[in-house]
N, C-alpha and C. Protein backbone atom coordinates (compact mmCIF):
# COMPACT_ATOMS: atom_id res chain seq x y z
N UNK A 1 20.42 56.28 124.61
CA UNK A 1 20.30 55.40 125.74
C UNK A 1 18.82 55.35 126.16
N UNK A 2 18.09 54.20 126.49
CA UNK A 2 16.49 53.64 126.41
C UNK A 2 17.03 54.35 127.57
N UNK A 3 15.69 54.38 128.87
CA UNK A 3 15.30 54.69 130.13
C UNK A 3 13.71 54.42 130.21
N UNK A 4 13.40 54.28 131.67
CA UNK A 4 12.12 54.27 131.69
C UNK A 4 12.23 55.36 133.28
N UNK A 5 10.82 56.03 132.68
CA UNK A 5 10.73 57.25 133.81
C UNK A 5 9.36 57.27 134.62
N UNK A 6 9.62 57.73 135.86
CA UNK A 6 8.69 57.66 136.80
C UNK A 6 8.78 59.57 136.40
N UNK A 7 7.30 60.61 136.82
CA UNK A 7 7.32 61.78 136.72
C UNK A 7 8.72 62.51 137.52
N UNK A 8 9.50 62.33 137.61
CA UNK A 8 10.28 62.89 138.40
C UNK A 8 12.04 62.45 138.38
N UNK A 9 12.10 61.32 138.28
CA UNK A 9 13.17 60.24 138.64
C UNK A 9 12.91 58.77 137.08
N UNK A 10 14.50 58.58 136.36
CA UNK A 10 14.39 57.66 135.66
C UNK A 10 15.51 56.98 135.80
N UNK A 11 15.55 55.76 135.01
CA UNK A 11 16.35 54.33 135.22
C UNK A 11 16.61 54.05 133.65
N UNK A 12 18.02 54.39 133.59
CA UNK A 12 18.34 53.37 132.30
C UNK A 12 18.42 52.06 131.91
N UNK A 13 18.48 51.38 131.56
CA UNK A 13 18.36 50.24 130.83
C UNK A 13 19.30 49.35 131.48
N UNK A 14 20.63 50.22 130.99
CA UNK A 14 21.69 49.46 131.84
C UNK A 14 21.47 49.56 133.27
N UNK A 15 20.97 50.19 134.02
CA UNK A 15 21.16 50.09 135.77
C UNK A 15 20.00 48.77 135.84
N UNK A 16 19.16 49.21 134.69
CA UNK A 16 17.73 48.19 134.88
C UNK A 16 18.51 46.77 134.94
N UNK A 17 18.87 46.26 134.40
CA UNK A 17 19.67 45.07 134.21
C UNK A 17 20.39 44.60 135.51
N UNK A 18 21.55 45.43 135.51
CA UNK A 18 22.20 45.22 136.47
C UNK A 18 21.65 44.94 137.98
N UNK A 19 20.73 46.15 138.29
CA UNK A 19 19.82 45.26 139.75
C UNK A 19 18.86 44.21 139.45
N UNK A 20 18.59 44.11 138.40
CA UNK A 20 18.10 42.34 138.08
C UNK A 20 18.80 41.24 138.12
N UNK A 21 19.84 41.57 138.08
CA UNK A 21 20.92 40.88 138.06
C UNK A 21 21.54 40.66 139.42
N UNK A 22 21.59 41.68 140.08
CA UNK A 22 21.73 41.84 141.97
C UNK A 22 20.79 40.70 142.72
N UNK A 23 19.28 41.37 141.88
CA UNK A 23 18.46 40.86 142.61
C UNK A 23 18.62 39.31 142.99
N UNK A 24 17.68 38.35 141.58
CA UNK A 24 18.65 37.37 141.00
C UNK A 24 20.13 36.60 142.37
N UNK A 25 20.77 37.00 141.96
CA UNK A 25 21.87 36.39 142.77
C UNK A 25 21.34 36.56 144.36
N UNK A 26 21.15 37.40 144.75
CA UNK A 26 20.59 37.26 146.26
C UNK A 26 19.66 36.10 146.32
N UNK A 27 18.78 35.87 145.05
CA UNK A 27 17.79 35.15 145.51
C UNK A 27 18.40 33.18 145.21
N UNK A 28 19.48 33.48 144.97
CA UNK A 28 20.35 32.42 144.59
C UNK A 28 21.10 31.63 145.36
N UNK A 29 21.55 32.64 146.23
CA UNK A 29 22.48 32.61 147.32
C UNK A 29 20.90 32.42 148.68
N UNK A 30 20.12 32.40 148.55
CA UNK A 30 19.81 32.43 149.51
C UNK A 30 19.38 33.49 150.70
N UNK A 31 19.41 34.81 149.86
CA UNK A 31 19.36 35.99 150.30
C UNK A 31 17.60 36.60 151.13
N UNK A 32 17.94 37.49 151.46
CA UNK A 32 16.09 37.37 151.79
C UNK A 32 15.53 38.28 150.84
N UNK A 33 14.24 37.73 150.57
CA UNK A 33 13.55 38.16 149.75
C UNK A 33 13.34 39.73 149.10
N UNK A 34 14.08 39.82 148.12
CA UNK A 34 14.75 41.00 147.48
C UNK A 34 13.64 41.59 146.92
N UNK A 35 13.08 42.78 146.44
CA UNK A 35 12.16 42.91 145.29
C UNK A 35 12.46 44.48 144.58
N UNK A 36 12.86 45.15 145.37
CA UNK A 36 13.92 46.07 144.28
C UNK A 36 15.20 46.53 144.92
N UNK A 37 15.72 48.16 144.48
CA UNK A 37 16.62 48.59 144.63
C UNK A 37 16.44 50.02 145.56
N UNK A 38 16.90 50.32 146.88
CA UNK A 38 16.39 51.35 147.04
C UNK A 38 17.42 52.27 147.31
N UNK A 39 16.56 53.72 146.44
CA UNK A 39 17.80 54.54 146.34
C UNK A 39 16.92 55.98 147.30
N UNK A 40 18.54 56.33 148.16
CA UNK A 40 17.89 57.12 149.06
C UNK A 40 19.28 58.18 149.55
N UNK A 41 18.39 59.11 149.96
CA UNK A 41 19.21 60.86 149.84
C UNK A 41 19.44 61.09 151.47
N UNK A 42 20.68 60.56 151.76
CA UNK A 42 21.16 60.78 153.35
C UNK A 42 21.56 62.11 153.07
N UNK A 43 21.72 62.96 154.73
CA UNK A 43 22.11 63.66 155.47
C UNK A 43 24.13 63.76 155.56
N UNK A 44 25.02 64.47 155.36
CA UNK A 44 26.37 64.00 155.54
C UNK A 44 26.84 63.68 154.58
N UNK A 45 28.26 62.97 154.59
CA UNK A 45 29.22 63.11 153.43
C UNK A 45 30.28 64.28 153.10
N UNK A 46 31.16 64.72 152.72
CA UNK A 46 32.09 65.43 152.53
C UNK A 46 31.01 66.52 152.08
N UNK A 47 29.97 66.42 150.99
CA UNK A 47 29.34 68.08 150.80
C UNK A 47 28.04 67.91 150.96
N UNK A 48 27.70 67.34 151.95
CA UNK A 48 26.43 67.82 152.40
C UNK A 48 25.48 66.85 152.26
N UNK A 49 24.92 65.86 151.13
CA UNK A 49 23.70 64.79 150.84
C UNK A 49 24.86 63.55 150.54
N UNK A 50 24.51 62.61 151.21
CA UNK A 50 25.27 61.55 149.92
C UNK A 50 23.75 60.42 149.49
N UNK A 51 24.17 59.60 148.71
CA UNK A 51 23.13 58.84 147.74
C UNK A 51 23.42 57.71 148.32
N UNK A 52 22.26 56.82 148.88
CA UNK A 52 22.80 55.25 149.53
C UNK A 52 21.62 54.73 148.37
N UNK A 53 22.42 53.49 148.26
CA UNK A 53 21.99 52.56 147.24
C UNK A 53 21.48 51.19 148.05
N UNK A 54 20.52 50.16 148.25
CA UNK A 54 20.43 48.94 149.03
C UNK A 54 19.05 48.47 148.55
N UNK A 55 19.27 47.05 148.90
CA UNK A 55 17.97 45.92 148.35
C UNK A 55 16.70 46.15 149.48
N UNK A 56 15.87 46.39 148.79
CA UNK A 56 14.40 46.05 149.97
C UNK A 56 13.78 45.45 149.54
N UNK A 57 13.18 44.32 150.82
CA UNK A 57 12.20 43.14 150.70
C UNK A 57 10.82 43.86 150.25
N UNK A 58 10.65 44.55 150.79
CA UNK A 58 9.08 45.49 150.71
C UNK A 58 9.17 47.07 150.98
N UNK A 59 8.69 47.40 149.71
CA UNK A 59 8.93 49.03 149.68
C UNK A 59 7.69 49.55 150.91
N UNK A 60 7.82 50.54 151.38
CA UNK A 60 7.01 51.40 152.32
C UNK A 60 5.36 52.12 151.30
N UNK A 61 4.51 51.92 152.20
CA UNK A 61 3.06 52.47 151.49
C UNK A 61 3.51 53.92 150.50
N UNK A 62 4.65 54.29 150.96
CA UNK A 62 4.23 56.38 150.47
C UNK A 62 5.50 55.93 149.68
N UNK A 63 6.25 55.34 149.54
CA UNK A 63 7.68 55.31 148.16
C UNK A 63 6.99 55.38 146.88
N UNK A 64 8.12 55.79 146.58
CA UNK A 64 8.00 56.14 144.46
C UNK A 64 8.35 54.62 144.19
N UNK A 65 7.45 53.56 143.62
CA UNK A 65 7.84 52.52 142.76
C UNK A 65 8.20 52.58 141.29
N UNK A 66 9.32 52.54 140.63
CA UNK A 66 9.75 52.41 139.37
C UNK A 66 9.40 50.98 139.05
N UNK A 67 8.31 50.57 138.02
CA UNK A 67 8.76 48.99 138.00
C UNK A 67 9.34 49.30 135.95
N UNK A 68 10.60 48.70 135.72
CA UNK A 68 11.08 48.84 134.46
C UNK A 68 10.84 47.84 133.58
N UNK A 69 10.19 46.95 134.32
CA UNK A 69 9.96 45.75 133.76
C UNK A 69 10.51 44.56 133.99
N UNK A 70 12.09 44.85 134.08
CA UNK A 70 12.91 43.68 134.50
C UNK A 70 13.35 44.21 136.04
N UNK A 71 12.89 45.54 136.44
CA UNK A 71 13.81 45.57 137.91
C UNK A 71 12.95 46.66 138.54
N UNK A 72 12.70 46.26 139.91
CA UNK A 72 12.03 48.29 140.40
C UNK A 72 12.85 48.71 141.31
N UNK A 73 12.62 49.89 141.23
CA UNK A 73 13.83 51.19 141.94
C UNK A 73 12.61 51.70 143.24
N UNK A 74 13.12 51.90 144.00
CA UNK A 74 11.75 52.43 145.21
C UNK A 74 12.46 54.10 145.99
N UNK A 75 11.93 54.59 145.59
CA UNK A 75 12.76 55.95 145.99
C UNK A 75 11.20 56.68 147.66
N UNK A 76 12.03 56.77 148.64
CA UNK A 76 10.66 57.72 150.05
C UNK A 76 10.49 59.07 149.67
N UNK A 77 9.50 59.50 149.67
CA UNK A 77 9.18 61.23 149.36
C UNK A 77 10.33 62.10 149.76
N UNK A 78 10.90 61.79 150.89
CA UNK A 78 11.49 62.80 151.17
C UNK A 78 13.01 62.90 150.60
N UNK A 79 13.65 61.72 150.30
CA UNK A 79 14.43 61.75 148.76
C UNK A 79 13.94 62.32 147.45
N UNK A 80 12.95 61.72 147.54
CA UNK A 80 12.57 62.49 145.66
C UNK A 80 13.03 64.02 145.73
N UNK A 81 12.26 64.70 146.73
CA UNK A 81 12.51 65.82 146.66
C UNK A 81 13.86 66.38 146.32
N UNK A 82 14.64 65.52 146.35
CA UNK A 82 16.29 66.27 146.29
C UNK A 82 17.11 64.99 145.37
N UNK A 83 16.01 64.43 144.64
CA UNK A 83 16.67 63.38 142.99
C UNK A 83 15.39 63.62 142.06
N UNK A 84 14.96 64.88 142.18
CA UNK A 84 13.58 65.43 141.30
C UNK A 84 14.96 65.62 140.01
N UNK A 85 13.74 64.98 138.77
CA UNK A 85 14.60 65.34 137.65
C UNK A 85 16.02 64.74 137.47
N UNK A 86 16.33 63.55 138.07
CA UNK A 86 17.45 62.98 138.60
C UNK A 86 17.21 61.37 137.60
N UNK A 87 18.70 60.90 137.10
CA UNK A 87 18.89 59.66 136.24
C UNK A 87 19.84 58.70 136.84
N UNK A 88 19.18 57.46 137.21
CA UNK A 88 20.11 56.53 138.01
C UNK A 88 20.84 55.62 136.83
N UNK A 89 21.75 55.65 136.74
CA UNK A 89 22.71 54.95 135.69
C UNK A 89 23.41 54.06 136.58
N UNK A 90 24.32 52.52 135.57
CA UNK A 90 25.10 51.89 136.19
C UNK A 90 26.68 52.28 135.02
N UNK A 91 27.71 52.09 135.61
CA UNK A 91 28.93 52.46 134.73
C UNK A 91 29.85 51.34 135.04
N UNK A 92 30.38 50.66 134.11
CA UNK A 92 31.29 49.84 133.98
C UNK A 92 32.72 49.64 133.46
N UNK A 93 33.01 50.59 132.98
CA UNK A 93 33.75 50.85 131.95
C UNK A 93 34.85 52.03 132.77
N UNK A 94 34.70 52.34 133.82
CA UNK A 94 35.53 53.17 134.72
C UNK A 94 36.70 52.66 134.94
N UNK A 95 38.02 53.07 135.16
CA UNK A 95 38.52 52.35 135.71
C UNK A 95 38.76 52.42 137.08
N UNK A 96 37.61 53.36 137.76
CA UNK A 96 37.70 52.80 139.41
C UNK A 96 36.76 51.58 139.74
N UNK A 97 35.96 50.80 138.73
CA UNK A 97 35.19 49.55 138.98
C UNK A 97 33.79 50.44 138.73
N UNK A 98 33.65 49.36 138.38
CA UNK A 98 31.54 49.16 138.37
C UNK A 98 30.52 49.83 139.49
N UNK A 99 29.98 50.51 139.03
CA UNK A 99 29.49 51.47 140.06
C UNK A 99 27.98 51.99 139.60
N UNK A 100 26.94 52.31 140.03
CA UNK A 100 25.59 52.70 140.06
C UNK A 100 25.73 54.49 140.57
N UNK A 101 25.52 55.16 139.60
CA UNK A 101 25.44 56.73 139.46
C UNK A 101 24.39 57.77 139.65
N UNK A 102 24.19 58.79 140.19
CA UNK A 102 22.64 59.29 139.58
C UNK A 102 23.28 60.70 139.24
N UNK A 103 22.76 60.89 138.33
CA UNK A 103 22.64 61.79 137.57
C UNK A 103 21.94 63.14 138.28
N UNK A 104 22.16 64.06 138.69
CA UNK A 104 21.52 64.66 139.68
C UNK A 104 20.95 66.07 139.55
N UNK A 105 20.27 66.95 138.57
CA UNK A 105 20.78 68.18 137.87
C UNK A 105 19.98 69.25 139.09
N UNK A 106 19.86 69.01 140.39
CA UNK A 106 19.58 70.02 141.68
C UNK A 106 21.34 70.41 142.14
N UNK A 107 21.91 69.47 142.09
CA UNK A 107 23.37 68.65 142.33
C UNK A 107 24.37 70.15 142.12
N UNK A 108 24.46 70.62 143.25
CA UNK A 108 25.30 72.45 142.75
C UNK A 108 26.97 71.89 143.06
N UNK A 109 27.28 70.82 143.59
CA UNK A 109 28.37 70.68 143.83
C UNK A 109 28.43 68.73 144.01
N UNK A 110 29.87 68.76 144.01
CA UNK A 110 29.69 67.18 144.40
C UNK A 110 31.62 66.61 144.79
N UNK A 111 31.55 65.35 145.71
CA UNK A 111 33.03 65.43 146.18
C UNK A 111 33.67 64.14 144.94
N UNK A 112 34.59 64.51 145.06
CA UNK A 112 35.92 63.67 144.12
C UNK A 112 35.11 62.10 143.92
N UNK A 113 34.69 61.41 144.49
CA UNK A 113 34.02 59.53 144.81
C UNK A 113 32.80 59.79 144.00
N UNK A 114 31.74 61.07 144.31
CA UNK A 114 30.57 60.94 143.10
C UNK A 114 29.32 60.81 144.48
N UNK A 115 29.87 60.33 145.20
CA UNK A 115 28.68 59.86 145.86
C UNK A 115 28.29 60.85 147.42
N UNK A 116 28.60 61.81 147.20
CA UNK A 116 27.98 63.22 147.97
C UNK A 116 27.90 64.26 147.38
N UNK A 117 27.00 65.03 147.87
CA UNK A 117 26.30 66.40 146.68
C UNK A 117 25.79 67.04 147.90
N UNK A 118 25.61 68.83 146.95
CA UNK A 118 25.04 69.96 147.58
C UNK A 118 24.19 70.44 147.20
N UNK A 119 23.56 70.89 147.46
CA UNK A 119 22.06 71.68 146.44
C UNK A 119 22.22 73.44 147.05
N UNK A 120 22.28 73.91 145.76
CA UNK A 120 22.30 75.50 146.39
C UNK A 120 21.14 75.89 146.95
């Protein structure tokens, strides 16, 4: 599986696509001006961090920019710290539906949905 990596945090091919593809349609529909994907490490959730996924018009001066070529990922310092070494994938083929993943290897625990984690 291709990826493209920022020192810390990478994006496969397939997620690359797919928020190009997000993007794209927002800008279709009429959406406001999209320019990547931003992935970010909340507070809460059943074990402790969960992962929010959402479009930003303009990333912040201090974010991690991924540009993959076809899509950029914008991650704030104070996420990286806790998706260091971390792989954002998209999965389709589930049969709970289509869904955007990260791969998380700080990740000491995580609840049944995927989308909250613990760090020992």
């Amino acid at each position: 599986m291709d990826q493209i990596s920022a020192p810390s945090f990478s994006v496969t091919d397939r997620a690359a696509r797919r928020i190009a593809r997000i993007v794209a349609s927002e800008a279709k529909s009429g959406g406001p001006d999209t320019q990547a994907m931003r992935v970010a490490v909340l507070a809460g959730g059943c074990s402790g961090f969960q992962y929010q996924f959402g479009l930003e018009a303009h990333p912040a001066a201090d974010d991690l920019v991924i540009d993959t070529g076809v899509a950029r990922v914008v991650i704030d310092p104070v996420s990286l710290d806790l998706l260091s070494g971390s792989e954002l994938d998209f999965d389709d083929t589930s049969l709970m539906g289509a869904y955007f993943t990260v791969r998380n290897p700080q990740a000491s625990s995580s609840c049944g949905c995927g989308t909250s984690f613990s760090v020992a």
